[in-house]
N, C-alpha and C. Protein backbone atom coordinates (compact mmCIF):
# COMPACT_ATOMS: atom_id res chain seq x y z
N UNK A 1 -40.90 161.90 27.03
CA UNK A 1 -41.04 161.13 25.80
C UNK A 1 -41.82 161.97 24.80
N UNK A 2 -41.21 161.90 23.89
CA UNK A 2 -42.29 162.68 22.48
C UNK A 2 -41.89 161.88 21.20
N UNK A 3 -42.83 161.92 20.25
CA UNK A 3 -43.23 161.21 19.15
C UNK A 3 -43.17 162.15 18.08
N UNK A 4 -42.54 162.05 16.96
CA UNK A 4 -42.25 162.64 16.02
C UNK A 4 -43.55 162.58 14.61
N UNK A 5 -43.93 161.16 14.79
CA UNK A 5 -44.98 161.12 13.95
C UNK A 5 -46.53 161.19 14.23
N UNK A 6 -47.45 161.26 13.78
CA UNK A 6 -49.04 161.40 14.25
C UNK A 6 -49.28 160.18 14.43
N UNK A 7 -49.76 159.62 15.38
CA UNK A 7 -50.26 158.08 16.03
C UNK A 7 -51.84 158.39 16.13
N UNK A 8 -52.19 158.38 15.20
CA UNK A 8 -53.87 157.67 15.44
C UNK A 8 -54.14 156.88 16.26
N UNK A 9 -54.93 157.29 17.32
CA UNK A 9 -55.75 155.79 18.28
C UNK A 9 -56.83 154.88 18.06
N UNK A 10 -57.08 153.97 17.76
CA UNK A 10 -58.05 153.19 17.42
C UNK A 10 -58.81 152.21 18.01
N UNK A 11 -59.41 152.93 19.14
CA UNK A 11 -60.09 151.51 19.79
C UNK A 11 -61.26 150.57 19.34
N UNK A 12 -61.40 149.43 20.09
CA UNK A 12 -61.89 148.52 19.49
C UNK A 12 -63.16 148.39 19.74
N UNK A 13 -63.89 147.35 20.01
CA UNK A 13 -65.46 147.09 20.28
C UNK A 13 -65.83 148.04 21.52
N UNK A 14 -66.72 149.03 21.76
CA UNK A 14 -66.84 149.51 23.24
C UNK A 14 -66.17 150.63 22.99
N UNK A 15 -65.53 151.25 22.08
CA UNK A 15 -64.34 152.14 22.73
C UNK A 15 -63.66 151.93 23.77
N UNK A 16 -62.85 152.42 24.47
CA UNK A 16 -61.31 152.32 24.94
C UNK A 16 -62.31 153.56 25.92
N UNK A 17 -62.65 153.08 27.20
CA UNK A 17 -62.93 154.11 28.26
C UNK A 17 -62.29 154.98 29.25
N UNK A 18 -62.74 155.30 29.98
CA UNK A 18 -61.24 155.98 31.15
C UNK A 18 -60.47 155.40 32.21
N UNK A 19 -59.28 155.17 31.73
CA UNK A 19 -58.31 154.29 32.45
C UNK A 19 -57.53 153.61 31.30
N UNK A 20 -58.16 153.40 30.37
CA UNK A 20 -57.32 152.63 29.31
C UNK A 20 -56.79 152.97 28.84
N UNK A 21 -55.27 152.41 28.39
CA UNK A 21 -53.84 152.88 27.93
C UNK A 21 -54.13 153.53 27.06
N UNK A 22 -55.05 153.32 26.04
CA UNK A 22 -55.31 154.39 24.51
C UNK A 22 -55.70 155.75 25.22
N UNK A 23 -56.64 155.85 25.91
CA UNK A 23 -57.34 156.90 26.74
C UNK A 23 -56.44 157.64 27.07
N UNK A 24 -55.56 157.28 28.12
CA UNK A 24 -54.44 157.77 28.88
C UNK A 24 -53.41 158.54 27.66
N UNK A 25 -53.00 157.84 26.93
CA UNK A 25 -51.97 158.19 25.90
C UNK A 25 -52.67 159.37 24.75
N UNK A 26 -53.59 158.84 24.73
CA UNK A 26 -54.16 160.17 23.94
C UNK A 26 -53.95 161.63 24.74
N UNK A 27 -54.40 161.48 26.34
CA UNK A 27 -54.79 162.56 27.10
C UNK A 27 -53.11 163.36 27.03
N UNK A 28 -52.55 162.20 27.59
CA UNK A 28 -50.87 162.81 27.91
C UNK A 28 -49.83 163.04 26.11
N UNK A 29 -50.38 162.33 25.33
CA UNK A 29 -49.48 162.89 23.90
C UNK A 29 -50.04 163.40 23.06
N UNK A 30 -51.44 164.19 23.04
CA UNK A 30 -52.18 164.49 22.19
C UNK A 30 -51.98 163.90 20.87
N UNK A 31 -53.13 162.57 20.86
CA UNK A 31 -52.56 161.72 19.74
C UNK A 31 -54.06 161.77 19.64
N UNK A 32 -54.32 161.73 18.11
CA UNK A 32 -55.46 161.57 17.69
C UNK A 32 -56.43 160.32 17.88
N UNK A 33 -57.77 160.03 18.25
CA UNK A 33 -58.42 159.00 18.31
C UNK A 33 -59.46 158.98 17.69
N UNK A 34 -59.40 158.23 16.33
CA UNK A 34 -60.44 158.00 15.67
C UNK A 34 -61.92 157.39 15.94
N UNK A 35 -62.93 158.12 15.67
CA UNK A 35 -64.27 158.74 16.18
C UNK A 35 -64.99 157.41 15.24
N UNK A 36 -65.55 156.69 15.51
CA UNK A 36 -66.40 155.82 14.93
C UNK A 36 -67.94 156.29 15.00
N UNK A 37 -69.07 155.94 14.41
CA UNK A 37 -69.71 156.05 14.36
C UNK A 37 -70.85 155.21 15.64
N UNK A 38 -70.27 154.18 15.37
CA UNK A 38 -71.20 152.77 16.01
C UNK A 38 -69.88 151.73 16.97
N UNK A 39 -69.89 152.07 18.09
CA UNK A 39 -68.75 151.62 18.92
C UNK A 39 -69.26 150.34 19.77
N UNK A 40 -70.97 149.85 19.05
CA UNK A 40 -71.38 148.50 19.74
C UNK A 40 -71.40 147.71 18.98
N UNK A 41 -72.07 148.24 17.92
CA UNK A 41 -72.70 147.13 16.41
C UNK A 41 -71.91 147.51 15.15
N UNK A 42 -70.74 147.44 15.13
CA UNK A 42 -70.04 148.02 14.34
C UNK A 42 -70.53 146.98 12.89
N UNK A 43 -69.96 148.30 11.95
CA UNK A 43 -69.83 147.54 10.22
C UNK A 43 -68.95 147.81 9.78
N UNK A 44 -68.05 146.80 9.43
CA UNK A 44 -66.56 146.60 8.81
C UNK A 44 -66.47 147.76 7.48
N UNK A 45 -66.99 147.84 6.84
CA UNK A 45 -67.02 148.41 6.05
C UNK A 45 -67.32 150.02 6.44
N UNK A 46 -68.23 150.59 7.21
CA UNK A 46 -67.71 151.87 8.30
C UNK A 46 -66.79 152.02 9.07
N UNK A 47 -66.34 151.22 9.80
CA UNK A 47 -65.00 151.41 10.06
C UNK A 47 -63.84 151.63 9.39
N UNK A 48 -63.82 150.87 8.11
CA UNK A 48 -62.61 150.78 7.68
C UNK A 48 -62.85 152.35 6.90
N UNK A 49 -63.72 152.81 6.45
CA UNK A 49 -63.69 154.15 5.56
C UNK A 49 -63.25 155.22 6.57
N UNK A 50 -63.97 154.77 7.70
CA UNK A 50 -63.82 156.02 9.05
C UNK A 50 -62.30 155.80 9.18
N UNK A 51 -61.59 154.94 9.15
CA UNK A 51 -60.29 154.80 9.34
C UNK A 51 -59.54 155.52 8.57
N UNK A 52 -59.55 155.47 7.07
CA UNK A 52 -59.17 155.71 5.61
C UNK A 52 -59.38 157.23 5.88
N UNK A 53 -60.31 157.80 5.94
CA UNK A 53 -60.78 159.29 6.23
C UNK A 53 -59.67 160.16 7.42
N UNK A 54 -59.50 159.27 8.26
CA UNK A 54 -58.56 159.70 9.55
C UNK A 54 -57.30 159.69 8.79
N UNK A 55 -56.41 158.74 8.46
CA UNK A 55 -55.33 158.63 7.81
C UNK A 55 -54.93 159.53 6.69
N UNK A 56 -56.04 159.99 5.95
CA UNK A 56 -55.66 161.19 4.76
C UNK A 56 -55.70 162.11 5.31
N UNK A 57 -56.64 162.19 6.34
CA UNK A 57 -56.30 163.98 7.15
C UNK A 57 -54.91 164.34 7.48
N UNK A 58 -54.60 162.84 8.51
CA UNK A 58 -53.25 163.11 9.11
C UNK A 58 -52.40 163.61 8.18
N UNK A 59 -52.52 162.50 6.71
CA UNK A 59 -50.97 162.58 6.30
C UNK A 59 -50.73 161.51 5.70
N UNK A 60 -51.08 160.61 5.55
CA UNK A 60 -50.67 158.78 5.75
C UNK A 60 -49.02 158.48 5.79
N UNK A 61 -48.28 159.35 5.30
CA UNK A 61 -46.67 158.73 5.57
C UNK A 61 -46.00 158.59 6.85
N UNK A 62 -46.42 159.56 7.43
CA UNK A 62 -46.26 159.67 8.87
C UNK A 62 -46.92 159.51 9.99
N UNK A 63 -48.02 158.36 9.48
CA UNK A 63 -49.14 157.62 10.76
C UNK A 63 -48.71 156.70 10.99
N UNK A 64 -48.48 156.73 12.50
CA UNK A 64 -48.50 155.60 13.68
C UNK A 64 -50.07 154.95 13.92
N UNK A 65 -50.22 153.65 13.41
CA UNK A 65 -51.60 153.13 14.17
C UNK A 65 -51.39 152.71 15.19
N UNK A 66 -52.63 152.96 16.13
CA UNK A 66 -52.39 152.04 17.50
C UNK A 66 -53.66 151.66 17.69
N UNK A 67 -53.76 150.09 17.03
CA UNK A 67 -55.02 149.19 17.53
C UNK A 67 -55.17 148.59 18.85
N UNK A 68 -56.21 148.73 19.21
CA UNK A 68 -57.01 147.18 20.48
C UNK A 68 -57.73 146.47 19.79
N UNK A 69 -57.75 145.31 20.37
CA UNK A 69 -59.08 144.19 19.96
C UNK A 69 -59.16 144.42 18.17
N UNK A 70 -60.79 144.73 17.94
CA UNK A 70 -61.46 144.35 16.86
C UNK A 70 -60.59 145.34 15.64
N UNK A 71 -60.34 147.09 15.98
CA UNK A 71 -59.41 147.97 15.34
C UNK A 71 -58.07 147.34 15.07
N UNK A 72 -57.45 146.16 15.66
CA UNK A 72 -56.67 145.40 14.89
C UNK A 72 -56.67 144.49 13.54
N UNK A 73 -58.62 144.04 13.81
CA UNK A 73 -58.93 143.27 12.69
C UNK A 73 -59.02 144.66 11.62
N UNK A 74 -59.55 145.76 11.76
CA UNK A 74 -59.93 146.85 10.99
C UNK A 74 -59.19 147.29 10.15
N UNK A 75 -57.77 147.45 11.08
CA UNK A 75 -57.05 147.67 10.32
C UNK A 75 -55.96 146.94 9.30
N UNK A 76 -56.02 145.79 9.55
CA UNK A 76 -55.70 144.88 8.53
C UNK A 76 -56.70 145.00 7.35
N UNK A 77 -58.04 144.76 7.40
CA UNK A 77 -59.08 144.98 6.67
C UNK A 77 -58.73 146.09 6.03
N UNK A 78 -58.31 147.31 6.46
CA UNK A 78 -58.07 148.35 5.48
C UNK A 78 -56.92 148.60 5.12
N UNK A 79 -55.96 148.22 5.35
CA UNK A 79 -54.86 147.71 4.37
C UNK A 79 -54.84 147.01 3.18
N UNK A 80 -56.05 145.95 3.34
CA UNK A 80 -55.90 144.65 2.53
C UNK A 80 -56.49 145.69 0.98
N UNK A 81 -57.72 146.79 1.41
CA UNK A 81 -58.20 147.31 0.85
C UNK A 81 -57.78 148.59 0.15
N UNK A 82 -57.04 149.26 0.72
CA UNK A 82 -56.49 151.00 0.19
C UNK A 82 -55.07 150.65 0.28
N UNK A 83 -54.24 149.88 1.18
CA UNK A 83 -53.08 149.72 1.14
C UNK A 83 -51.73 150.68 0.71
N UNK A 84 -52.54 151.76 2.05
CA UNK A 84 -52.08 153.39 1.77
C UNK A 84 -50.33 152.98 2.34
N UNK A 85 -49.49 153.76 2.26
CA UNK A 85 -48.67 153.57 2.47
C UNK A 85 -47.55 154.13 4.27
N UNK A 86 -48.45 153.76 5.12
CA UNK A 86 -48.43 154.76 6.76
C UNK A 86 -46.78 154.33 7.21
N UNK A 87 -46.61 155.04 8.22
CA UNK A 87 -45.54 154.42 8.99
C UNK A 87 -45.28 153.00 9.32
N UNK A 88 -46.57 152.76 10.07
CA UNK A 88 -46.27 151.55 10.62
C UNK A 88 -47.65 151.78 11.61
N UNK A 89 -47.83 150.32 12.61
CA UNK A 89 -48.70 149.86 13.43
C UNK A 89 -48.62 149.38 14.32
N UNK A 90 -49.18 149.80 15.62
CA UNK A 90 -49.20 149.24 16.98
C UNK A 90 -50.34 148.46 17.05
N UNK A 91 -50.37 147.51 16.81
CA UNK A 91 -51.58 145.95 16.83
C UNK A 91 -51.73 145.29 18.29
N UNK A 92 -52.64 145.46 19.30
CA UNK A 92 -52.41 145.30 20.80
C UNK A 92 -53.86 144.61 21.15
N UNK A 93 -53.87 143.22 21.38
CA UNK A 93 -54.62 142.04 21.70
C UNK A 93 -55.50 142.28 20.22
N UNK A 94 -55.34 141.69 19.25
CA UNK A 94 -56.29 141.33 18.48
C UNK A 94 -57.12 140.66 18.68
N UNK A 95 -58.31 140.61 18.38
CA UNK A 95 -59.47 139.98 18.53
C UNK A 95 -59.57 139.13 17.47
N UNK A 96 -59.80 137.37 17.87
CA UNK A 96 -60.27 136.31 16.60
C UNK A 96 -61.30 136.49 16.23
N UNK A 97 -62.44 137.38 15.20
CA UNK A 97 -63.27 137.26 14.97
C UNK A 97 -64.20 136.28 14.50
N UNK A 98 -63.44 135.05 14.04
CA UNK A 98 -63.76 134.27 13.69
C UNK A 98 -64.10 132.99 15.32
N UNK A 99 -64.03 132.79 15.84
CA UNK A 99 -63.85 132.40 17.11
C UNK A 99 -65.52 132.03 17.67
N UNK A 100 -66.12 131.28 18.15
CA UNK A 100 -67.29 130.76 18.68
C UNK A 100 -67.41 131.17 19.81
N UNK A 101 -66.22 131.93 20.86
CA UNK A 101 -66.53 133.08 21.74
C UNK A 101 -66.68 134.41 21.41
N UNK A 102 -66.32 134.22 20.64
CA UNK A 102 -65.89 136.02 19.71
C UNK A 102 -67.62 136.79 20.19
N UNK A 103 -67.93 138.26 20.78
CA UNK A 103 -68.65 138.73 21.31
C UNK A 103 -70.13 138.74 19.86
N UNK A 104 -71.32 138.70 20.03
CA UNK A 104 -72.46 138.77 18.43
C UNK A 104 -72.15 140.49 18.60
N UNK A 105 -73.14 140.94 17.05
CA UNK A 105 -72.98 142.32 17.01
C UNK A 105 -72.38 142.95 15.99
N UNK A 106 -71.21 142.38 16.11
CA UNK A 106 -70.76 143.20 14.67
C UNK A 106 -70.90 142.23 13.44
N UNK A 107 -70.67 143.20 12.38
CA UNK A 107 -70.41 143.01 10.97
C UNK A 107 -69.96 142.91 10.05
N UNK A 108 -69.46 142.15 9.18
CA UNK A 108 -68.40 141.98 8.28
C UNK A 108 -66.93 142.03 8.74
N UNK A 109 -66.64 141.77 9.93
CA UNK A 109 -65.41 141.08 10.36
C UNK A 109 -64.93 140.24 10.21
N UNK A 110 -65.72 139.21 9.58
CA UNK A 110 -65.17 138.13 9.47
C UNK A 110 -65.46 137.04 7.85
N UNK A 111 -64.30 136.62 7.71
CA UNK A 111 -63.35 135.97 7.82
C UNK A 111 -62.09 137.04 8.26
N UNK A 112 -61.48 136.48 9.24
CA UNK A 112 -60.46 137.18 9.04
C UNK A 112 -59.33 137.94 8.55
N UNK A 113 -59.08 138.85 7.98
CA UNK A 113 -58.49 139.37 7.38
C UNK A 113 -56.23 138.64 7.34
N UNK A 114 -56.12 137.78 6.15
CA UNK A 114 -54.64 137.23 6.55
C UNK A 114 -53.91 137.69 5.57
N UNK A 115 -53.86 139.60 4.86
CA UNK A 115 -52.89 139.59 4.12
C UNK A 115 -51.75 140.00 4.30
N UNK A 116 -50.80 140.47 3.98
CA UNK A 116 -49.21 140.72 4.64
C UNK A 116 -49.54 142.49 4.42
N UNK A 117 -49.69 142.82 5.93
CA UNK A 117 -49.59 144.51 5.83
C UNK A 117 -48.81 145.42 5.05
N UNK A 118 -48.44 145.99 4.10
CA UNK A 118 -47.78 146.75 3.64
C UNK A 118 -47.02 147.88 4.52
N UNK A 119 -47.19 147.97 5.80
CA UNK A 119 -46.36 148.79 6.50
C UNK A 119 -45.73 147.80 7.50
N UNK A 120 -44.53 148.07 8.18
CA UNK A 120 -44.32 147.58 9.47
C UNK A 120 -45.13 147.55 10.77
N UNK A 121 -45.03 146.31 11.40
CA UNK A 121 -46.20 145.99 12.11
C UNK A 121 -45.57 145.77 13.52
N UNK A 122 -46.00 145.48 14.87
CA UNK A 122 -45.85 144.78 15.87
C UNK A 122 -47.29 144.58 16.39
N UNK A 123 -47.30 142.98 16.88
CA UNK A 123 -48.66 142.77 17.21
C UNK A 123 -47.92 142.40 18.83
N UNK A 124 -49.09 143.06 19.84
CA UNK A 124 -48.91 142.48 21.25
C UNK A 124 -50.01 141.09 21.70
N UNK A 125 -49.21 140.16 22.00
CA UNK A 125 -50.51 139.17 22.61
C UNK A 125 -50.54 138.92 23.92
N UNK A 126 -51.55 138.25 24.81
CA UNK A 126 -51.23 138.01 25.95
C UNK A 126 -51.11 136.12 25.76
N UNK A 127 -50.87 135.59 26.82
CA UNK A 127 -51.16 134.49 27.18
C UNK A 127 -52.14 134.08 27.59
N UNK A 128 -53.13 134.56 27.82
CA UNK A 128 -54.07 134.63 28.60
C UNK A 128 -55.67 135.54 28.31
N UNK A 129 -55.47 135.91 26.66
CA UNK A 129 -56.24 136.88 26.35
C UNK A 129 -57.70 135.84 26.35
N UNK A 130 -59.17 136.64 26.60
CA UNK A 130 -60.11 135.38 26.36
C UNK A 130 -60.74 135.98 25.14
N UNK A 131 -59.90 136.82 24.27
CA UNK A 131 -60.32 136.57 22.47
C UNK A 131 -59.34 136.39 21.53
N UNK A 132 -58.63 135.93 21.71
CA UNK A 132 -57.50 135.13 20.98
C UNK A 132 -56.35 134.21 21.53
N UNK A 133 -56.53 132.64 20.96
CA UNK A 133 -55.39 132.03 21.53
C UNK A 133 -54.05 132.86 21.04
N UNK A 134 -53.37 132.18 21.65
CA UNK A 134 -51.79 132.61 21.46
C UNK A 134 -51.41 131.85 20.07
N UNK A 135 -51.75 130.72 19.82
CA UNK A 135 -51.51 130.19 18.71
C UNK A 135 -52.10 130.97 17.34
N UNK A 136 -53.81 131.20 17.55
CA UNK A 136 -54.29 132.46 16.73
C UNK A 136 -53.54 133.67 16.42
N UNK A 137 -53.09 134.49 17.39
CA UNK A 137 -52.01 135.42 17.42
C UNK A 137 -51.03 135.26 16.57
N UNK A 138 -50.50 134.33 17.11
CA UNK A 138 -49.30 133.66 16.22
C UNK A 138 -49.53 133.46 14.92
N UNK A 139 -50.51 132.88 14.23
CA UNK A 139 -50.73 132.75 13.13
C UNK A 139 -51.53 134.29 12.60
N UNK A 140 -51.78 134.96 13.12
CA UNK A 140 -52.10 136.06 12.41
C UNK A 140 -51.09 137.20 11.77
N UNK A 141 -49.95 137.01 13.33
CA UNK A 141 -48.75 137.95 12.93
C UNK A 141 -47.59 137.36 11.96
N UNK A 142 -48.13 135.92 12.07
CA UNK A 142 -46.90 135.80 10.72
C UNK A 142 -47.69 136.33 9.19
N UNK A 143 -49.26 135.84 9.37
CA UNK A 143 -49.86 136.66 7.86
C UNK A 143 -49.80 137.82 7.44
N UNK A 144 -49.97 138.44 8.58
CA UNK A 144 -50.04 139.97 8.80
C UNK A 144 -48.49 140.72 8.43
N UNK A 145 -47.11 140.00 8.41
CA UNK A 145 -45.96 139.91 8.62
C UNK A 145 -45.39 140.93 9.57
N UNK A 146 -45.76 141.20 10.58
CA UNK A 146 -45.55 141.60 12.08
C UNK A 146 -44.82 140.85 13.01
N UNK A 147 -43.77 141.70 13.70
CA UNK A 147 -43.38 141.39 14.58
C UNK A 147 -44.20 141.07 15.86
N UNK A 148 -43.92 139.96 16.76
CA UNK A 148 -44.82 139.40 17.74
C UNK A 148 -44.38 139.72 19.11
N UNK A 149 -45.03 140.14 20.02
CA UNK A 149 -44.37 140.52 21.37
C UNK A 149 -45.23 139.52 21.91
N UNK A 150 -44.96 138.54 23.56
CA UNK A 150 -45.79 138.09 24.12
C UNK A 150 -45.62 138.58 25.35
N UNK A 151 -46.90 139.34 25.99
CA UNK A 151 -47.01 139.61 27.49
C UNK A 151 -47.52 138.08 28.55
N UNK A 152 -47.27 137.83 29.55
CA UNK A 152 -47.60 136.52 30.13
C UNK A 152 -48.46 137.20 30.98
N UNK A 153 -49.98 136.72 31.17
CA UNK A 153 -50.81 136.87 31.90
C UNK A 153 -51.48 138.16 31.74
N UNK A 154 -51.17 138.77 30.85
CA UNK A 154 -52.11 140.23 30.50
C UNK A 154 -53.24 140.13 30.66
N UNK A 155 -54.30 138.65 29.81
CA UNK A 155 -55.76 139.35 29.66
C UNK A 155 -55.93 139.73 28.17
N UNK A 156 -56.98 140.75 28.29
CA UNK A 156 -56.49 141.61 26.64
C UNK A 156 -56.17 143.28 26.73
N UNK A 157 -55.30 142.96 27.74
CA UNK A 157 -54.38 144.15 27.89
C UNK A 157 -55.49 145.32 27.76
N UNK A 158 -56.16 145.05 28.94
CA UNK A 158 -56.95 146.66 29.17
C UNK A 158 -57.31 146.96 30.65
N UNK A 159 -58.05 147.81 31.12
CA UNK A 159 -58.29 148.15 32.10
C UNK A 159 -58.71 147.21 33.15
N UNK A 160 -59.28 146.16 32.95
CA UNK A 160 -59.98 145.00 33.67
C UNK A 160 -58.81 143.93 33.88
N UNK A 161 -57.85 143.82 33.09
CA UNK A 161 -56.50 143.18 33.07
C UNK A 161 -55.43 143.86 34.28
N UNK A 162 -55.71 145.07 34.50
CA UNK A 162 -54.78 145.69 35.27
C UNK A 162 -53.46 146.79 34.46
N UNK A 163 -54.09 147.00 33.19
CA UNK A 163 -53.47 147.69 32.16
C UNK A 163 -53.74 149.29 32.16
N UNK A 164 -53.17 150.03 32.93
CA UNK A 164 -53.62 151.91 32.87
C UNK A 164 -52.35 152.32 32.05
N UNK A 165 -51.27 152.99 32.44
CA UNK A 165 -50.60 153.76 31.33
C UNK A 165 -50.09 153.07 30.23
N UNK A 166 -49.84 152.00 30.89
CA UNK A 166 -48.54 150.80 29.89
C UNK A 166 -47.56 151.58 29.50
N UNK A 167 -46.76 151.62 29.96
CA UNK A 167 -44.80 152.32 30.12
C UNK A 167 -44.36 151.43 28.70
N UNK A 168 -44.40 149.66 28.97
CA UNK A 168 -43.97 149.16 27.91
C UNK A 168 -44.24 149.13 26.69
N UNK A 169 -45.73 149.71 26.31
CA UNK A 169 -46.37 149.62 25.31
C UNK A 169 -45.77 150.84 24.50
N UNK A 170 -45.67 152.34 25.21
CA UNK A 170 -45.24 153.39 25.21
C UNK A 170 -43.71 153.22 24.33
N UNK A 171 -43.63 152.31 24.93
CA UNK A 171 -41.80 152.05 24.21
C UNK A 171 -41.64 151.14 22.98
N UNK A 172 -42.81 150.06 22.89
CA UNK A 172 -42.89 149.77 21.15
C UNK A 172 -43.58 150.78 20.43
N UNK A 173 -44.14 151.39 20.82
CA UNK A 173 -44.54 152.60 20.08
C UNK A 173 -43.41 154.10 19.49
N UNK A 174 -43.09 154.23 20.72
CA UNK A 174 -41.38 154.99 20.33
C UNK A 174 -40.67 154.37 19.57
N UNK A 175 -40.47 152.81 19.57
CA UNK A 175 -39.45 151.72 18.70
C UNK A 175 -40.13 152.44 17.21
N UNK A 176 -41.15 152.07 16.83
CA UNK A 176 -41.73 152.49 15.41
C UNK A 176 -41.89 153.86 15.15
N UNK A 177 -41.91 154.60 16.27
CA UNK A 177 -41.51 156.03 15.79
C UNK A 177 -40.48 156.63 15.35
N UNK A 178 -38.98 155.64 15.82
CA UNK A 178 -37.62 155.95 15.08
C UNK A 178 -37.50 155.26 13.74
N UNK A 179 -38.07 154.50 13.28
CA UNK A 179 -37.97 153.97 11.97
C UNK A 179 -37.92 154.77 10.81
């Protein structure tokens, strides 16, 4: 499998450690993974520039995003804001920031970000994620105007879920790389 365009990795609260599909996919497609500053106590507003900064290096016409968790809210957030013009986006368990489980710590995440992405989108949800209902999901990817995939029983599709290479994930990601 090879990818024609630059896929930025973007993990979410914690970074994306070893075992996790971003991890893995970076190691095996040399895909770039954007370097945050503050990967516990994040600020929306550092992230989203750290994001913006990654994307002009690449290129922006030919960036693949690939969010987890909170880097899903991020990157909506920086769309809503620079509304550069990228390939498209891999959106994989978004996190409700808005949510009364939602983890303390970060900053300016919230309200949630509900504007219609300017690039093509696919958001992955689980059934089963414990930071976003499925109904949340649902209502994010129609704002967001993203296509919606549902995995049954994922989790939030990471290492603790039982999630290491993800084969399938690999293949909505190829889907937006032929576009």
């Amino acid at each position: 499998m090879s990818f024609q365009s630059t896929v930025l990795i973007h993990p979410g609260l914690g970074n994306s450690g070893e075992g996790h599909w971003q991890t893995l996919w970076q190691d095996q497609y040399n895909f770039e993974r954007i370097q945050q500053r503050d990967w516990e106590t994040p600020i929306r507003t550092d992230w989203v520039q750290t994001l913006d900064e990654a994307v002009l290096r690449a290129g922006v016409s030919n960036v693949i995003l690939v969010g987890h968790s909170l880097a899903c809210v991020t990157i909506a957030y920086w769309a809503e804001h620079y509304q550069r013009p990228i390939k498209a986006a891999l959106l994989v368990a978004p996190s409700d920031t808005e949510a009364a489980s939602y983890p303390s710590g970060t900053t300016g995440f919230s309200p949630m970000p509900t504007v219609k992405l300017p690039f093509p989108s696919i958001v992955v949800r689980s059934t089963n994620d414990p930071y976003m209902t499925m109904e949340r999901a649902q209502d994010m990817a129609e704002a967001w105007g993203s296509e919606l995939i549902t995995i049954p029983h994922a989790g939030h599709i990471n290492v603790a879920s039982g999630y290491g290479s993800w084969p399938a994930g690999l293949e909505l990601l190829q889907q937006l790389d032929h576009l």
